[in-house]
N, C-alpha and C. Protein backbone atom coordinates (compact mmCIF):
# COMPACT_ATOMS: atom_id res chain seq x y z
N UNK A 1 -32.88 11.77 40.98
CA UNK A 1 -31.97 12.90 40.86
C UNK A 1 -32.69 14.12 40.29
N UNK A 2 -33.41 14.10 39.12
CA UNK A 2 -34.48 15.18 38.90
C UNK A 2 -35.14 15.86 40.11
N UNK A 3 -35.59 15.12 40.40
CA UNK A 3 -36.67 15.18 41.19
C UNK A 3 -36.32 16.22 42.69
N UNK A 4 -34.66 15.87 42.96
CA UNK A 4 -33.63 16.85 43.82
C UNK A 4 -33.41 17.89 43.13
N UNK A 5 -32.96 17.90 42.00
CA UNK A 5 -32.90 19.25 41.32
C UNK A 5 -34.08 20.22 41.02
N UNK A 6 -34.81 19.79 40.97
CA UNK A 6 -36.42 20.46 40.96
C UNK A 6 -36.84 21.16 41.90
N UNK A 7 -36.50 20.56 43.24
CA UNK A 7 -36.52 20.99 44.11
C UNK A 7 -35.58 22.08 44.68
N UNK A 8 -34.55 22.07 44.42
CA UNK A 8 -33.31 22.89 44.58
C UNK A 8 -33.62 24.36 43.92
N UNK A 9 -34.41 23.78 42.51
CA UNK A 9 -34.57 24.81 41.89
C UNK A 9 -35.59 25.39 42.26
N UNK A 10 -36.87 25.12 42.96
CA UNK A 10 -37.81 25.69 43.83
C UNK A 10 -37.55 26.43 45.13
N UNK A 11 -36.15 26.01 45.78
CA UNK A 11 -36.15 26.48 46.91
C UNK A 11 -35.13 27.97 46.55
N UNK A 12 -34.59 28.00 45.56
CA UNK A 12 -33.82 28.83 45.05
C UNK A 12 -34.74 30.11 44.59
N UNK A 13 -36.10 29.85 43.81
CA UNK A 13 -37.03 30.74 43.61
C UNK A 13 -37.45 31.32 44.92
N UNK A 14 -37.74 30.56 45.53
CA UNK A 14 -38.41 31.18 47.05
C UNK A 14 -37.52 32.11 47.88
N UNK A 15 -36.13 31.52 47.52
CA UNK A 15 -35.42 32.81 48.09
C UNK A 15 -34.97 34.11 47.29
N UNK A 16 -35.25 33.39 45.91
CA UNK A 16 -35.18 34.75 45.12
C UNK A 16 -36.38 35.83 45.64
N UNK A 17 -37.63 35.30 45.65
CA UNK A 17 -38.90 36.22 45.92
C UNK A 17 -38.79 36.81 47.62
N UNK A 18 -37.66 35.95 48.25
CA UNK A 18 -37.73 36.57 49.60
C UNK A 18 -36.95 37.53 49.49
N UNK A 19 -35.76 37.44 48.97
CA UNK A 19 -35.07 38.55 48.70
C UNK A 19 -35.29 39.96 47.58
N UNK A 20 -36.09 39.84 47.14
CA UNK A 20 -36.74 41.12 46.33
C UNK A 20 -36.35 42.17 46.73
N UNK A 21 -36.52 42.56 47.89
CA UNK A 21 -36.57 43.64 48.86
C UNK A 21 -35.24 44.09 49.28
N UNK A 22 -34.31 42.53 49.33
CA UNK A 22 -33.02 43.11 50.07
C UNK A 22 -31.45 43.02 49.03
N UNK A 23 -31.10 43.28 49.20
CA UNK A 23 -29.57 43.89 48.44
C UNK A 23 -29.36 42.15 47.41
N UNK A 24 -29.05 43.19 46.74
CA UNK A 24 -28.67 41.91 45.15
C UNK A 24 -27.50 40.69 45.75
N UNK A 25 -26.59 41.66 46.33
CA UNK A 25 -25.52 40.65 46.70
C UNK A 25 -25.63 39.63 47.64
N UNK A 26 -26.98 40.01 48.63
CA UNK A 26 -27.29 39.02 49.89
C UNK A 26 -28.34 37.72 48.53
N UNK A 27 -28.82 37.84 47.85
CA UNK A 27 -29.71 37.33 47.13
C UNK A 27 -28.61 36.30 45.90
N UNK A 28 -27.88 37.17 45.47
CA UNK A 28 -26.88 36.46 44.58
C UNK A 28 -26.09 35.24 45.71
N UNK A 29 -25.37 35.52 46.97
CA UNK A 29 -24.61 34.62 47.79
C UNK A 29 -25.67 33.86 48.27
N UNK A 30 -26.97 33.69 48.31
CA UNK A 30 -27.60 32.35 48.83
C UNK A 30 -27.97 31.68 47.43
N UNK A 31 -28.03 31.98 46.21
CA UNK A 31 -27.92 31.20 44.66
C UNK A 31 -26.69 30.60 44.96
N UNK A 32 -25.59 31.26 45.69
CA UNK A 32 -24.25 30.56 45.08
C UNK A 32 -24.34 29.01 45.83
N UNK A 33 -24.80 29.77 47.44
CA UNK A 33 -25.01 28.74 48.57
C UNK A 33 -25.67 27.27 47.85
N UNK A 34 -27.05 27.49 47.20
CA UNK A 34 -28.02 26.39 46.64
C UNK A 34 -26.75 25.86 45.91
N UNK A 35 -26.46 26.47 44.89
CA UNK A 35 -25.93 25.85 43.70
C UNK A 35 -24.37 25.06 43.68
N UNK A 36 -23.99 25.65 45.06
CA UNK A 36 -22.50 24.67 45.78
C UNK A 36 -22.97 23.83 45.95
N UNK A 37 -24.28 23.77 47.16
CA UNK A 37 -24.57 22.46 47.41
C UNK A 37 -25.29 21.56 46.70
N UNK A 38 -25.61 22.21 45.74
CA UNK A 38 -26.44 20.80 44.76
C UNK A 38 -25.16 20.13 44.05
N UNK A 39 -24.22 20.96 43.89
CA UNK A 39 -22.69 20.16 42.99
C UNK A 39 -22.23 19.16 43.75
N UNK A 40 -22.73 19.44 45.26
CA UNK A 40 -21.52 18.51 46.39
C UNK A 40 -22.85 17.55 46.50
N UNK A 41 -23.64 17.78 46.57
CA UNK A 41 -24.97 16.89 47.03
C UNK A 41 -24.74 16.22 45.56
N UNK A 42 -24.54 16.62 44.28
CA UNK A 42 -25.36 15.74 43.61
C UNK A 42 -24.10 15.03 43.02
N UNK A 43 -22.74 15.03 43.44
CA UNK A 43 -21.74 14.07 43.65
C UNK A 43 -21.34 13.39 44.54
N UNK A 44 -22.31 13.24 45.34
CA UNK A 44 -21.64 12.61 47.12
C UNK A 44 -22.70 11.16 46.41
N UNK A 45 -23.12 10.30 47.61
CA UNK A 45 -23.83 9.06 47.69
C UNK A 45 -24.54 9.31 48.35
N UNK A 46 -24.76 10.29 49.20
CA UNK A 46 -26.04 10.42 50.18
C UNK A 46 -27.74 10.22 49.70
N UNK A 47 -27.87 9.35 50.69
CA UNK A 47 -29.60 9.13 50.34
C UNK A 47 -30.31 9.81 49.78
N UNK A 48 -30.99 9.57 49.16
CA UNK A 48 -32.42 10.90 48.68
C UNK A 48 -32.81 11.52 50.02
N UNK A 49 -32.88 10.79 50.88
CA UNK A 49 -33.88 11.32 51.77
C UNK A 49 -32.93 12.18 52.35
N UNK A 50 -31.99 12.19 52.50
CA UNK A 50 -30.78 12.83 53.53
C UNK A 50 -30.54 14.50 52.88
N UNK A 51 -30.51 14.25 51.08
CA UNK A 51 -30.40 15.30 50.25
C UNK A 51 -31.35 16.13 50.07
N UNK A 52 -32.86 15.45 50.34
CA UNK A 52 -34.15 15.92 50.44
C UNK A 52 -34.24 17.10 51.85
N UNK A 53 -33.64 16.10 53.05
CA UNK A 53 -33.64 17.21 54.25
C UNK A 53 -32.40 18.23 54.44
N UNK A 54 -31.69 17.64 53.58
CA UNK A 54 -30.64 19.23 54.00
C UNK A 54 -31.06 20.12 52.85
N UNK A 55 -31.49 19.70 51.49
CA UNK A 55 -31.84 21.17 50.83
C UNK A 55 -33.44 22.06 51.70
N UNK A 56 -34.27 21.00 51.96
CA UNK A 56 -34.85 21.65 53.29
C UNK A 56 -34.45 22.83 54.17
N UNK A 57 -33.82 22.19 55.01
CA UNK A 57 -32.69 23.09 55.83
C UNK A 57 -32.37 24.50 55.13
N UNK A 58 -31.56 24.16 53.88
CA UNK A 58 -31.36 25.42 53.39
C UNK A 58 -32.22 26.15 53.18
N UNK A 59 -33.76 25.51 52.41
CA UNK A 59 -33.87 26.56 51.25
C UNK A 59 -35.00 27.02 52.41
N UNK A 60 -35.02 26.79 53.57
CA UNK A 60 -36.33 26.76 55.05
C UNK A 60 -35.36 28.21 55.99
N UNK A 61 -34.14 28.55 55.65
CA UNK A 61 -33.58 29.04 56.21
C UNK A 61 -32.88 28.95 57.59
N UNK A 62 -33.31 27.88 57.97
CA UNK A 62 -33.28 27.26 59.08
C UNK A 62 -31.62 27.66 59.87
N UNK A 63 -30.70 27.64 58.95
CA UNK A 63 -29.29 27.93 59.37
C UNK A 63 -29.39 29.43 59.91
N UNK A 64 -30.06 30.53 59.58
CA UNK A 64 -29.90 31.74 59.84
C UNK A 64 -30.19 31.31 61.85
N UNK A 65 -30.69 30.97 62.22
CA UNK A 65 -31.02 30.92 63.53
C UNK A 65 -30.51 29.67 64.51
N UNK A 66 -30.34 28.66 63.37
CA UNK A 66 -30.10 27.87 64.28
C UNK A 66 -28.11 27.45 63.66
N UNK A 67 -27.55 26.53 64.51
CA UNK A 67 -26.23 26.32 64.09
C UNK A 67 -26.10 24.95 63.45
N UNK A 68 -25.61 24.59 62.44
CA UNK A 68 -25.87 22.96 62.12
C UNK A 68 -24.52 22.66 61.08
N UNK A 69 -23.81 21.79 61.66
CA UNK A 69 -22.41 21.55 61.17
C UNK A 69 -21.53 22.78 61.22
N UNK A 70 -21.12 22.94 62.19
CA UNK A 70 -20.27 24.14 62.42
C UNK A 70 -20.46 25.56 61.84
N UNK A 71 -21.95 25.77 61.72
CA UNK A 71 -21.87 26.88 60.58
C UNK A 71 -23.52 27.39 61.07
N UNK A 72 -24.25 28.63 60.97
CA UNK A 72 -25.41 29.22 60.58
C UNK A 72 -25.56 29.40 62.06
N UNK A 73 -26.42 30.24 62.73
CA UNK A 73 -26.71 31.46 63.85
C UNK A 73 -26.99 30.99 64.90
N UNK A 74 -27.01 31.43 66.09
CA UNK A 74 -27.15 31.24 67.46
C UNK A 74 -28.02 31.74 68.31
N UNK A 75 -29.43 31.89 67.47
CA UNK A 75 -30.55 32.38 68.04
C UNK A 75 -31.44 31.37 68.77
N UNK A 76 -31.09 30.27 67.80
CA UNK A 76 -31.91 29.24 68.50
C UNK A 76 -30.79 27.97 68.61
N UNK A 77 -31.65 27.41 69.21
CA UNK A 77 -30.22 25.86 69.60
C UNK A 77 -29.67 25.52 68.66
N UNK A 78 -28.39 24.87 68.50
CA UNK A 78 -28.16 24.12 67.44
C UNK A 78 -28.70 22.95 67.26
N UNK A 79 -28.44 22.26 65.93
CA UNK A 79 -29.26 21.03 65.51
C UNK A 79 -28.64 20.19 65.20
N UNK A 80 -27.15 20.06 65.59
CA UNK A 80 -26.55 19.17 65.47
C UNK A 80 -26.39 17.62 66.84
N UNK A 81 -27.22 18.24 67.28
CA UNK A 81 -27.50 16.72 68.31
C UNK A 81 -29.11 16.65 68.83
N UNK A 82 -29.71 17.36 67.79
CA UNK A 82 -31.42 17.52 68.39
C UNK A 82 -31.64 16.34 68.32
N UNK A 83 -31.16 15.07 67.68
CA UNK A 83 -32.01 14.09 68.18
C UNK A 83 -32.00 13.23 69.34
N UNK A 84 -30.51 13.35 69.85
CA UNK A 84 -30.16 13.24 71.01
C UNK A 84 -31.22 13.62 72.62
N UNK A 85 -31.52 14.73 72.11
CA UNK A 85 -32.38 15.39 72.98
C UNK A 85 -34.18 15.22 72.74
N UNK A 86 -34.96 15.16 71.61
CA UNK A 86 -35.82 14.98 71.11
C UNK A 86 -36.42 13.75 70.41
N UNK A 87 -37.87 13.54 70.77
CA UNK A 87 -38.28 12.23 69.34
C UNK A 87 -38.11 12.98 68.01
N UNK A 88 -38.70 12.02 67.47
CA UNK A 88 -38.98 12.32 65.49
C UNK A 88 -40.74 13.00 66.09
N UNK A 89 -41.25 12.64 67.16
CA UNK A 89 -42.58 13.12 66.79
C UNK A 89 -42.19 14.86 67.85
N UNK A 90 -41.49 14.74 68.59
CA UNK A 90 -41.42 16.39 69.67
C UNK A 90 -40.97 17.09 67.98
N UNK A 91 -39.84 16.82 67.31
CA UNK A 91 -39.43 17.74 66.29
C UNK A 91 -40.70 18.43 65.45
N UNK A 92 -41.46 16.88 64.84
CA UNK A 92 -42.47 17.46 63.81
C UNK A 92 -43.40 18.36 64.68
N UNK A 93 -43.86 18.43 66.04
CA UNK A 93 -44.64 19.23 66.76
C UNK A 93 -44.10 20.67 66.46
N UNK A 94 -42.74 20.95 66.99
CA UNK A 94 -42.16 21.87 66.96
C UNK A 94 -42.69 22.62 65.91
N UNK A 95 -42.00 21.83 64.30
CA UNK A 95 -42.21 22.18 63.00
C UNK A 95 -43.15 22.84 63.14
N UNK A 96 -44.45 22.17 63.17
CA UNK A 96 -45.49 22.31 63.54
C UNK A 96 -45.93 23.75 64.30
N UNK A 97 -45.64 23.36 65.52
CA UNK A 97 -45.95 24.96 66.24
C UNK A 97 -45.07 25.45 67.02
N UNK A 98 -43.80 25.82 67.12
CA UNK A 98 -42.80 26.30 67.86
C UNK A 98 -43.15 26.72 69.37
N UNK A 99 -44.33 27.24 69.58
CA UNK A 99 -44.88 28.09 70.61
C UNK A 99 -45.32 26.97 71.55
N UNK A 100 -45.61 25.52 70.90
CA UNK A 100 -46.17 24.59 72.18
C UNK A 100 -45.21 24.39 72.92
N UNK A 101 -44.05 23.88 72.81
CA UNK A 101 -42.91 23.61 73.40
C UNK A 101 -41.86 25.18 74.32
N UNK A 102 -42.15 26.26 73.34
CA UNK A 102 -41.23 27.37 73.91
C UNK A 102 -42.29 28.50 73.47
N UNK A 103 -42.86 29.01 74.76
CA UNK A 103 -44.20 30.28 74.17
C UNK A 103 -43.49 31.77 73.60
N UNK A 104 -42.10 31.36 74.06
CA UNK A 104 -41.46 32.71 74.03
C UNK A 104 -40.53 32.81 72.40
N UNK A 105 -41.03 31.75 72.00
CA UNK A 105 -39.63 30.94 70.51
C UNK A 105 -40.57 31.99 69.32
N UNK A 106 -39.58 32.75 68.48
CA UNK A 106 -39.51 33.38 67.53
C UNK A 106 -39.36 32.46 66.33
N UNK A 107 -39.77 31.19 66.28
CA UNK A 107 -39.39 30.25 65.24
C UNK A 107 -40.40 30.18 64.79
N UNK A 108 -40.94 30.56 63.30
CA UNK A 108 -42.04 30.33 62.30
C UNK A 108 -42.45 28.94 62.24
N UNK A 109 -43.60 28.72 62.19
CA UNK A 109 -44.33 27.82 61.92
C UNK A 109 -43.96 27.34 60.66
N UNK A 110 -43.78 25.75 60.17
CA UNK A 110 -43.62 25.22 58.93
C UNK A 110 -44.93 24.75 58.44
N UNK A 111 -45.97 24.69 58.84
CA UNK A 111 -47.31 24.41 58.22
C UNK A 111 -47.14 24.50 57.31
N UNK A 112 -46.70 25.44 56.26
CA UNK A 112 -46.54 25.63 54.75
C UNK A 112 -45.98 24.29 54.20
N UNK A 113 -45.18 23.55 54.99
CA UNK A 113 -44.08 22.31 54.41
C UNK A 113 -45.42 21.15 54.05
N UNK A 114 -44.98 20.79 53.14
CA UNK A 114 -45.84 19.56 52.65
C UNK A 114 -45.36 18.30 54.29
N UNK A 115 -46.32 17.20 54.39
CA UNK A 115 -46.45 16.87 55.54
C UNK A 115 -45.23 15.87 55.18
N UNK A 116 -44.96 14.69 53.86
CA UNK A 116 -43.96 14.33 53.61
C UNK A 116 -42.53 14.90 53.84
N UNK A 117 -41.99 16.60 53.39
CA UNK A 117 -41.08 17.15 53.52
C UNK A 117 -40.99 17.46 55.16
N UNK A 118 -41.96 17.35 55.94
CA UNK A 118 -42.03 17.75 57.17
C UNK A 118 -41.62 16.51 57.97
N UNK A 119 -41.57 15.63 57.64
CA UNK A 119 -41.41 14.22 58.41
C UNK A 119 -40.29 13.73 57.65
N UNK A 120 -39.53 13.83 56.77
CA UNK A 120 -38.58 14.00 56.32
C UNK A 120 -37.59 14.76 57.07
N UNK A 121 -37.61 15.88 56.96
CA UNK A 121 -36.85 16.89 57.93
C UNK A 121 -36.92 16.76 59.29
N UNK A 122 -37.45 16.17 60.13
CA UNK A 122 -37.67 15.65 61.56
C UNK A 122 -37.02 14.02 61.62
N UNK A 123 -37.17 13.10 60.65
CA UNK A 123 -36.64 12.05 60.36
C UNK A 123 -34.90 12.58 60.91
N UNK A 124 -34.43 13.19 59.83
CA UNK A 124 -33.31 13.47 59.07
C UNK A 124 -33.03 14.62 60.52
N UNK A 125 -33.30 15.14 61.02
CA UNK A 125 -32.77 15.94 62.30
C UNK A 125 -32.53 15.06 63.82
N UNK A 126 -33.85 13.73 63.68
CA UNK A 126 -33.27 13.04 64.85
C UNK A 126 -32.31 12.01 64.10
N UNK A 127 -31.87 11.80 63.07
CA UNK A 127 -30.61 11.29 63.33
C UNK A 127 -29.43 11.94 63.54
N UNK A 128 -29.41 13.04 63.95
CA UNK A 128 -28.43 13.99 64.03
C UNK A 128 -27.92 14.04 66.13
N UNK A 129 -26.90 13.06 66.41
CA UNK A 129 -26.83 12.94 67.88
C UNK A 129 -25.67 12.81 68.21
């Protein structure tokens, strides 16, 4: 459970430093975002690993573009049945390099993701069908 909160609290910094630049209130409503979901995450039963890939998700931004549980943008596919459509190894590629699969995809590279959190989050997306 630490060890989720630590993390929560890391992904919360990173969007603090992303948001520097942009309006207090867009910066304050994604703190609120983290900090709902660590209350609901850290009272539910869900796996570590499950809690590990959706604060992922969040704190990766990933919802701004893509759609996942009825909710976050329509730039890129939704991800609520990518595994349906994909392995665990096409996802981590993706992660990986967006451009092998779609040359034209505006989707950042996750190289930055530790390779554990990266196979985690590809785990945790193909069970999503």
């Amino acid at each position: 459970m630490e060890k989720i909160v630590f993390s929560s609290i890391l992904a919360a910094q990173v969007l603090i430093r992303k948001d520097e630049t942009k309006s207090g209130s867009l910066m304050i409503s994604r703190i609120l975002i983290i900090v709902t979901t660590l209350i609901v995450l850290g009272s539910s039963t869900l796996p570590a690993e499950e809690i590990s890939a959706r604060s992922l998700l969040l704190s990766q931004g990933c919802k701004g573009c893509h759609a996942f549980e009825g909710d976050g943008g329509t730039l890129g596919p939704a991800l609520d049945k990518v595994g349906s459509r994909l392995t665990v190894f096409q996802i981590e590629q993706i992660l990986l390099n967006p451009k092998l699969s779609n040359p034209d995809s505006v989707m950042p590279s996750f190289k930055h993701l530790k390779d554990e959190e990266r196979k985690s989050l590809a785990d945790f997306l193909h069970t999503r069908k």
